[in-house]
C-alpha atoms as a PDB file:
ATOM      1  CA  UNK A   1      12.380  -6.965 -45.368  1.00  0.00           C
ATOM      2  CA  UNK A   2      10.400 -10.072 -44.901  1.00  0.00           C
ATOM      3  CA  UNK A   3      12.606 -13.777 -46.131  1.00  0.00           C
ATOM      4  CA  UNK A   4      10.968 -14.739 -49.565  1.00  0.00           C
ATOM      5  CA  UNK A   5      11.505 -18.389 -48.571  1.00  0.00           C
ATOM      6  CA  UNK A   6      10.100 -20.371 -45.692  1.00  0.00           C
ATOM      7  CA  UNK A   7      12.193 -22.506 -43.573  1.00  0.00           C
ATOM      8  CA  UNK A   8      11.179 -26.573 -43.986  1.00  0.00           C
ATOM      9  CA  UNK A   9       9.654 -27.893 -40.926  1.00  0.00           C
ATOM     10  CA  UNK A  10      10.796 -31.277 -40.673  1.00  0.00           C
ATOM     11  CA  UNK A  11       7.659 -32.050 -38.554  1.00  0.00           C
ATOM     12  CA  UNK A  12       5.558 -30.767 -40.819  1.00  0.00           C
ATOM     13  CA  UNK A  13       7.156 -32.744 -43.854  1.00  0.00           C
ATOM     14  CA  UNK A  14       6.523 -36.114 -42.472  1.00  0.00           C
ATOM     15  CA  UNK A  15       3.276 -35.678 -41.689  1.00  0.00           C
ATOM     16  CA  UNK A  16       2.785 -35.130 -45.034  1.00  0.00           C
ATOM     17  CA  UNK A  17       4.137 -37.814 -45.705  1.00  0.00           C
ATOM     18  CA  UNK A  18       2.754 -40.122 -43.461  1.00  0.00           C
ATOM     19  CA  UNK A  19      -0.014 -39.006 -42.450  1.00  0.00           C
ATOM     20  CA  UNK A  20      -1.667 -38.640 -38.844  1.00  0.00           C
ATOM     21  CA  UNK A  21      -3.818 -41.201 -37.267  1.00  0.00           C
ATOM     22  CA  UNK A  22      -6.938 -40.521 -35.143  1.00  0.00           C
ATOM     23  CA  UNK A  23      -6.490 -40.401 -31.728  1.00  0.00           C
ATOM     24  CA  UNK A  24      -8.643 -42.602 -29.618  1.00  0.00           C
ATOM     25  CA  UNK A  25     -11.207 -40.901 -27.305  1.00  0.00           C
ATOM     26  CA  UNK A  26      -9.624 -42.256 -24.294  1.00  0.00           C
ATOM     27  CA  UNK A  27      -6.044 -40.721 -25.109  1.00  0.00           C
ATOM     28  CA  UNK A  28      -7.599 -37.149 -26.549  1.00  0.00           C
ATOM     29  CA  UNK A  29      -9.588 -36.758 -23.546  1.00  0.00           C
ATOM     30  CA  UNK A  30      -6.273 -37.677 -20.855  1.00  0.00           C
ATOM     31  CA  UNK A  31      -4.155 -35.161 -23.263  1.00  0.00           C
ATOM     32  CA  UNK A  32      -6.997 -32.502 -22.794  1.00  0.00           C
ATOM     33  CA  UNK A  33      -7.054 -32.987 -18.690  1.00  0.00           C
ATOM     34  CA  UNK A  34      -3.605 -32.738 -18.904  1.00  0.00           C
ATOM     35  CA  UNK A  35      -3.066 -29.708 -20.532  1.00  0.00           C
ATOM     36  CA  UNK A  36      -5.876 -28.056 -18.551  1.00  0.00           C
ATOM     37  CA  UNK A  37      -4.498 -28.772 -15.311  1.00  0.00           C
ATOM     38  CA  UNK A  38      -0.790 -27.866 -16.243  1.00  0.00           C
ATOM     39  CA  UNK A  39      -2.435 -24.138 -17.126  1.00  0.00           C
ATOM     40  CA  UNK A  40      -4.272 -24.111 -13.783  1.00  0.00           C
ATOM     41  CA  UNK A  41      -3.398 -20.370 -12.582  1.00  0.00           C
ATOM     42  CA  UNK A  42      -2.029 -19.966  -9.193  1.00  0.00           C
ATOM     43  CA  UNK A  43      -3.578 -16.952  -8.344  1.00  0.00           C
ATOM     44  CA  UNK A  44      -1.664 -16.616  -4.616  1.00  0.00           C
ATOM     45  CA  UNK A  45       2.208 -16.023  -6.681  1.00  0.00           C
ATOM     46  CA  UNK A  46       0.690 -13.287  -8.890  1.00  0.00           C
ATOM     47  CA  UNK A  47      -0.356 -11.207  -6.844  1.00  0.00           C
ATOM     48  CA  UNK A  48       1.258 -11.202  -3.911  1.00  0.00           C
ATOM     49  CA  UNK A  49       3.357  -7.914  -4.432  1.00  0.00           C
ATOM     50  CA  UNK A  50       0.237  -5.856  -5.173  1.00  0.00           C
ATOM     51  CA  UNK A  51      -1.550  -7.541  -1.987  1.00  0.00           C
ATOM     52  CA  UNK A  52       1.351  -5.789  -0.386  1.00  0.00           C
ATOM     53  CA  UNK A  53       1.237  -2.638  -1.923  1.00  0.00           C
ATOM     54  CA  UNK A  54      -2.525  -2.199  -1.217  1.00  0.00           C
ATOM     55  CA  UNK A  55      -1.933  -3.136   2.629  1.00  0.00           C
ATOM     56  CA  UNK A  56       0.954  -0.694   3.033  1.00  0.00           C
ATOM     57  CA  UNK A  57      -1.452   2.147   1.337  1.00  0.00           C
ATOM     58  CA  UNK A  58      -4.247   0.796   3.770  1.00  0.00           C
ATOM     59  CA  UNK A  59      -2.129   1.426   6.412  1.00  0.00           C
ATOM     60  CA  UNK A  60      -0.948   4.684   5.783  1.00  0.00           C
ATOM     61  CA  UNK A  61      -4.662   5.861   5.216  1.00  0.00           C
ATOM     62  CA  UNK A  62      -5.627   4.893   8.945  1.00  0.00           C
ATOM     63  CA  UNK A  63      -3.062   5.964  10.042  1.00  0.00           C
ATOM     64  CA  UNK A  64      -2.971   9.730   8.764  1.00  0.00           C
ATOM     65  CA  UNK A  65      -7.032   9.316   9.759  1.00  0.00           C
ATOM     66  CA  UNK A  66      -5.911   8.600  13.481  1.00  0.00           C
ATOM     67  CA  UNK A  67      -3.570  11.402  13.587  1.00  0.00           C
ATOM     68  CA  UNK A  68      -5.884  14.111  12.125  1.00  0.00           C
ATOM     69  CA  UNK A  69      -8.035  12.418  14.702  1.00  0.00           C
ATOM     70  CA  UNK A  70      -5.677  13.342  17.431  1.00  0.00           C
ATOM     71  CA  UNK A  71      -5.056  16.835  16.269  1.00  0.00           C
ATOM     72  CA  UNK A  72      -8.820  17.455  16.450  1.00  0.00           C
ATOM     73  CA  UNK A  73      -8.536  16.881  20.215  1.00  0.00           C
ATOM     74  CA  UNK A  74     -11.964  15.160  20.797  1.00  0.00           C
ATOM     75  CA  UNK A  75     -13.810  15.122  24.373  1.00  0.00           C
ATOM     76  CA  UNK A  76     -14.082  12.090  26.664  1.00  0.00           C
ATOM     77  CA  UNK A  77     -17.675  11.756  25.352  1.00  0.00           C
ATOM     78  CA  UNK A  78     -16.584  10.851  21.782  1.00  0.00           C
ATOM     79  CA  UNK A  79     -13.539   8.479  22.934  1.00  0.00           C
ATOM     80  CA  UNK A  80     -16.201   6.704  25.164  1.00  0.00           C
ATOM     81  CA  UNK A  81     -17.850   5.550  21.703  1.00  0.00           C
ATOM     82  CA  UNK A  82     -14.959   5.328  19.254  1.00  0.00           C
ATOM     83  CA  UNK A  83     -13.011   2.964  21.696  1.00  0.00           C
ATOM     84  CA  UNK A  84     -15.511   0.209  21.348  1.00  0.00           C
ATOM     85  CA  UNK A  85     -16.241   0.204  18.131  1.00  0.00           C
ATOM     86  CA  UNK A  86     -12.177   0.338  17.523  1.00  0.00           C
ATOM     87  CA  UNK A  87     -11.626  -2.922  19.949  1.00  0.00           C
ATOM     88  CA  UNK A  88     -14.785  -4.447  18.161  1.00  0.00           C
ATOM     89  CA  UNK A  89     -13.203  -4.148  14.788  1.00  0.00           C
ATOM     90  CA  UNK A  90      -9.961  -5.338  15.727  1.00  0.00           C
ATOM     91  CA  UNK A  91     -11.427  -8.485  17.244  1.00  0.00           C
ATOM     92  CA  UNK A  92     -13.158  -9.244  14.285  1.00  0.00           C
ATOM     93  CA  UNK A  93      -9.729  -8.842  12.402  1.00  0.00           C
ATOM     94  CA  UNK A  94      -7.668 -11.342  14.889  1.00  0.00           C
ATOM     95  CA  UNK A  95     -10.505 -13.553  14.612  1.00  0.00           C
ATOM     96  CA  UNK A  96     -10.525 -13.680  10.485  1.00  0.00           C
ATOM     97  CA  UNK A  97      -6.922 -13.907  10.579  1.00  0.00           C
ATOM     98  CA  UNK A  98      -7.082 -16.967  13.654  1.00  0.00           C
ATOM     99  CA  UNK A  99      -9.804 -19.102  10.961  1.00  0.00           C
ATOM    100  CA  UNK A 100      -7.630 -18.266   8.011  1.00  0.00           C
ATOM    101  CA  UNK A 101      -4.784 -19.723   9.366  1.00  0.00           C
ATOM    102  CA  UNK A 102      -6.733 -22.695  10.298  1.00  0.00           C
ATOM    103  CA  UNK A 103      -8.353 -23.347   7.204  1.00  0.00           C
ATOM    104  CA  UNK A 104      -4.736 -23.291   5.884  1.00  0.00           C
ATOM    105  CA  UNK A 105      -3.943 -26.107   8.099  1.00  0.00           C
ATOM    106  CA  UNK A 106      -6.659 -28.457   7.266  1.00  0.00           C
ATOM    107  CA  UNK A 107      -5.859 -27.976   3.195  1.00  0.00           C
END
């Protein structure tokens, strides 16, 4: 069952009261910057554990994918062009991991 009577707001009383004055512009648009910027969402702490979750899955899946590879036991031929393209792609992965790290230390 829902209270019949509301409890008094002592805030709410004196206002009544006394009234409220206007703000100036000056003050209402600090307060408003203010509260914006104390909302700002950090993106980076949220979701950090599911970053990790989706590179652990990642992983698994090229890994499985390399050892079904294995078991298909491929011929020189088709090592000669899955090499390259594998040291290509992880070069390109060092490298966007070598400018993230720098663009963390010029922030």
């Amino acid at each position: 069952m829902k209270p019949k009577s509301k409890p008094v707001d002592p805030l709410k009383e004196l206002l009544k009261q006394h009234g409220t004055l206007p703000p100036s512009e000056e003050f209402s648009s600090r307060l408003v910057n203010a509260v914006v910027f104390s909302y700002k969402f950090i993106y980076g702490k949220q979701y950090r554990k599911k970053e990790r979750l989706g590179k652990w899955i990642i992983a698994v899946l090229v890994a499985s994918s390399l050892l079904i590879f294995i078991e298909l036991k491929p011929s020189i031929h088709i090592l000669e062009m899955v090499f390259p393209i594998l040291s290509l792609a992880m070069g390109l992965i060092v490298l966007i991991f070598m400018f993230k790290k720098i663009v963390k230390v010029n922030q």
